[in-house]
N, C-alpha and C. Protein backbone atom coordinates (compact mmCIF):
# COMPACT_ATOMS: atom_id res chain seq x y z
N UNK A 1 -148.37 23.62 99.61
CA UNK A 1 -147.79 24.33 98.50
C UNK A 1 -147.54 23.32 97.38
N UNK A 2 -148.17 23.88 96.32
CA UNK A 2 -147.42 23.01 95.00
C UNK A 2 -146.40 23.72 94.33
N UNK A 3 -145.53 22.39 93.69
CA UNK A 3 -144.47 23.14 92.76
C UNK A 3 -144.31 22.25 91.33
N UNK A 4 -143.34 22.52 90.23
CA UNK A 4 -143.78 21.98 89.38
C UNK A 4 -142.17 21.62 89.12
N UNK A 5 -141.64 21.49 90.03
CA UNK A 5 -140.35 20.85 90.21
C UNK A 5 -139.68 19.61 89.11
N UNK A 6 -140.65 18.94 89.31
CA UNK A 6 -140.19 17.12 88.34
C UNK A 6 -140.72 17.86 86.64
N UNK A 7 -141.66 18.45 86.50
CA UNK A 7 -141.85 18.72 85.37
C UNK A 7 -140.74 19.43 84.62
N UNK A 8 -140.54 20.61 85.69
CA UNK A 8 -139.15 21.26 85.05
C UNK A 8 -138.31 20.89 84.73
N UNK A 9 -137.96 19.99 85.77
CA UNK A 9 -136.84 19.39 85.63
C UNK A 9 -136.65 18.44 84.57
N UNK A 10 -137.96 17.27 84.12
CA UNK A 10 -137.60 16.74 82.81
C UNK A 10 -137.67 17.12 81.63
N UNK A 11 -138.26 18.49 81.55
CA UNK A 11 -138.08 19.11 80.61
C UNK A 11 -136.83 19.72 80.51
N UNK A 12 -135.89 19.97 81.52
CA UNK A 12 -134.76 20.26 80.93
C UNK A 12 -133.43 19.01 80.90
N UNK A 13 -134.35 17.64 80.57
CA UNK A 13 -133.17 16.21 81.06
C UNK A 13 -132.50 16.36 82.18
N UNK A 14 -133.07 16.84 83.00
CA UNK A 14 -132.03 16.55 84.27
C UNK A 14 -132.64 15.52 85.10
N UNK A 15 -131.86 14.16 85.87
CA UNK A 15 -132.47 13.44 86.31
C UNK A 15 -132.68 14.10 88.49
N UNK A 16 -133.08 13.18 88.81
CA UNK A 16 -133.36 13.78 90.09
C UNK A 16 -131.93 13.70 90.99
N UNK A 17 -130.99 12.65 90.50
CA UNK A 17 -129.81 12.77 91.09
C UNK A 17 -128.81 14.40 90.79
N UNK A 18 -128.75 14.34 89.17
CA UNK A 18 -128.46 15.84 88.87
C UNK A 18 -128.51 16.57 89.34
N UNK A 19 -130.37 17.06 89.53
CA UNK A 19 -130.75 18.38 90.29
C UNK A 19 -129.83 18.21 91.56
N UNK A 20 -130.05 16.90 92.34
CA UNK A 20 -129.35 16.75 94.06
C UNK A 20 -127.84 17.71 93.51
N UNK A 21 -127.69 16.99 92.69
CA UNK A 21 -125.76 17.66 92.53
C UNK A 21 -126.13 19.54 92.69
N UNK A 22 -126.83 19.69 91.53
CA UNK A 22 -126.63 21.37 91.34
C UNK A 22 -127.40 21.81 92.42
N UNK A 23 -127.80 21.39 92.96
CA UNK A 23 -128.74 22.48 94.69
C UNK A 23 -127.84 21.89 95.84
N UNK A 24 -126.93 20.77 95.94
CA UNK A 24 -126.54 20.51 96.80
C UNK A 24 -127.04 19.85 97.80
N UNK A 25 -127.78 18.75 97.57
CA UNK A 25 -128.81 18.51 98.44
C UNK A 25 -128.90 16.82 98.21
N UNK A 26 -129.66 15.92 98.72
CA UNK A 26 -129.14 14.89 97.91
C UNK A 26 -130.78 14.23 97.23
N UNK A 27 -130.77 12.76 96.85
CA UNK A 27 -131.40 12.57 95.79
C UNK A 27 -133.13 12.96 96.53
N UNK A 28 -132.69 12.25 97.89
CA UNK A 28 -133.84 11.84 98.88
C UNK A 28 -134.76 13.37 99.03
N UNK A 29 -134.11 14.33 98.99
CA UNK A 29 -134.64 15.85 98.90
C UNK A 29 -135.44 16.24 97.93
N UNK A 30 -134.76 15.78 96.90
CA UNK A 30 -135.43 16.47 95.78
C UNK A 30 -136.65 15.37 95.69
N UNK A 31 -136.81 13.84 95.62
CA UNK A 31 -137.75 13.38 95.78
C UNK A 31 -139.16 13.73 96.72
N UNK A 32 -138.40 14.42 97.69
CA UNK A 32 -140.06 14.63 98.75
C UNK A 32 -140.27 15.90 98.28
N UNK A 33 -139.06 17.05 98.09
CA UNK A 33 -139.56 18.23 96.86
C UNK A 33 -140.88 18.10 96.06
N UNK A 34 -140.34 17.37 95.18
CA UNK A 34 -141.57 16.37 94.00
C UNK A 34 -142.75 16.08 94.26
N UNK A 35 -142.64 15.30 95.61
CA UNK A 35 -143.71 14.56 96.03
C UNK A 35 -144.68 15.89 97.03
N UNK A 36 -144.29 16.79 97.26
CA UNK A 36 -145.05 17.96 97.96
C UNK A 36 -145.06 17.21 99.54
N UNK A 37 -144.15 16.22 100.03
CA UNK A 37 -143.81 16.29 101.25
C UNK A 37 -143.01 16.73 101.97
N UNK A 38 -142.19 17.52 101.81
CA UNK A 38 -141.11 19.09 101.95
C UNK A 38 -141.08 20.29 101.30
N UNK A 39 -141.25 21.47 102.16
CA UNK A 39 -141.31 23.02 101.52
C UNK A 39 -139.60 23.21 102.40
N UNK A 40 -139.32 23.06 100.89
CA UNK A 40 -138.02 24.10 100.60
C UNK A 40 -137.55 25.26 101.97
N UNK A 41 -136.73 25.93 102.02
CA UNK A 41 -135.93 26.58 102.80
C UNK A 41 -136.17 27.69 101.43
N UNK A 42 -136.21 29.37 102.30
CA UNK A 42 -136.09 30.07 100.94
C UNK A 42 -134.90 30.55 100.12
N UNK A 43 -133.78 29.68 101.17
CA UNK A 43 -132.61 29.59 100.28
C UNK A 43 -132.38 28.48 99.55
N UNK A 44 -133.39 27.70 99.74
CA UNK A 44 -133.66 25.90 98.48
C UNK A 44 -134.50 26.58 97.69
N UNK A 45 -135.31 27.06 97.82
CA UNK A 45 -135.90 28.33 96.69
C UNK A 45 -135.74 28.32 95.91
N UNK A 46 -134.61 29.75 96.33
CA UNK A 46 -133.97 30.67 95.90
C UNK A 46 -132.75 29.49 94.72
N UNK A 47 -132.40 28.78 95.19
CA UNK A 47 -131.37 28.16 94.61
C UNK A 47 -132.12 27.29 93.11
N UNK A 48 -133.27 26.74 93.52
CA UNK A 48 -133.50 26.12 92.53
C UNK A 48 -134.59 27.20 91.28
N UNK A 49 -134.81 28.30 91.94
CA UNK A 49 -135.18 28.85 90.94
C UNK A 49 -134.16 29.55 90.16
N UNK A 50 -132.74 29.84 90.87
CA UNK A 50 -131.66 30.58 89.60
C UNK A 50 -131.17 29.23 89.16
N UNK A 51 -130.71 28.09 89.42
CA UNK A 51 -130.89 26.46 88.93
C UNK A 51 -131.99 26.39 87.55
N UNK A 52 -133.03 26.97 87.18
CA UNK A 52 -134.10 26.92 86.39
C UNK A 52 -134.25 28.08 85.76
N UNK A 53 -133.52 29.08 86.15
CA UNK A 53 -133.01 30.32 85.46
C UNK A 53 -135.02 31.26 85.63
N UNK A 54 -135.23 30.73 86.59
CA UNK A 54 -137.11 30.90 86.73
C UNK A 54 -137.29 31.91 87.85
N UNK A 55 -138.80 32.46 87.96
CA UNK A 55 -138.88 32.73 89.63
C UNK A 55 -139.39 31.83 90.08
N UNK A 56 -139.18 32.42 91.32
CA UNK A 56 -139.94 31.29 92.66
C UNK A 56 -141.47 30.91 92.30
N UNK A 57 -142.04 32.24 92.00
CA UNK A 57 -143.73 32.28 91.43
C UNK A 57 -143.81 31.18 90.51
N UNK A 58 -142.93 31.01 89.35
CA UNK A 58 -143.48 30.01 88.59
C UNK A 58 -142.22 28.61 88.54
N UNK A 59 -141.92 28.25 90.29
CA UNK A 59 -142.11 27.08 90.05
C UNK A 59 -142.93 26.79 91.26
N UNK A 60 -143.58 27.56 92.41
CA UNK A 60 -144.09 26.88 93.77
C UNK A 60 -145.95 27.86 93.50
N UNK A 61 -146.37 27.46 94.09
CA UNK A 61 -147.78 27.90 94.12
C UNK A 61 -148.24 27.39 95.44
N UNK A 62 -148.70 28.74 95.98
CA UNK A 62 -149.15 28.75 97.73
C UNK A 62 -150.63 28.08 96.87
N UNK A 63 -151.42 27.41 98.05
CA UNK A 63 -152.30 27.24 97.82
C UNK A 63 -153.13 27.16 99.59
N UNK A 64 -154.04 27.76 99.88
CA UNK A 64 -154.21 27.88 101.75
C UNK A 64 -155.52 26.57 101.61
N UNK A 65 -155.11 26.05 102.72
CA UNK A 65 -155.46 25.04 103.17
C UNK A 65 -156.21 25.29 104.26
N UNK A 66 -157.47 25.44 104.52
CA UNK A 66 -158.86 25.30 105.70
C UNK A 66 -157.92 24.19 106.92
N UNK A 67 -157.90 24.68 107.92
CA UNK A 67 -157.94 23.94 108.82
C UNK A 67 -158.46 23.61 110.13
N UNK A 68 -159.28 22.54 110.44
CA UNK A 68 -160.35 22.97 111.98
C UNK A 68 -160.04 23.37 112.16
């Protein structure tokens, strides 16, 4: 899954510690968020899309992945 998490977020000056404050979560989270090495909980979602005043649709994008 991609998301467009860090973009949002510097577009609205918030640094990555910030976001940790307003989702409750800490810095190390929102970094692998970013990095597309953790999918969210759909209550980390849910939180960071009313956090972004957004939907879920436009900040995460399924994308299916082939696998042997």
């Amino acid at each position: 899954m991609k998301n467009r998490i860090s973009e949002i977020r510097k577009a609205r000056g918030l640094t990555q510690q910030d976001l940790a404050n307003l989702l409750g979560v800490t810095r190390q989270t929102v970094i692998s968020l970013e990095n597309g090495r953790y999918n969210p909980s759909i209550t980390l979602a849910f939180k960071l899309a009313k956090t972004f005043q957004m939907h879920i649709e436009d900040i995460f994008t399924y994308e299916e992945v082939d696998e042997p």
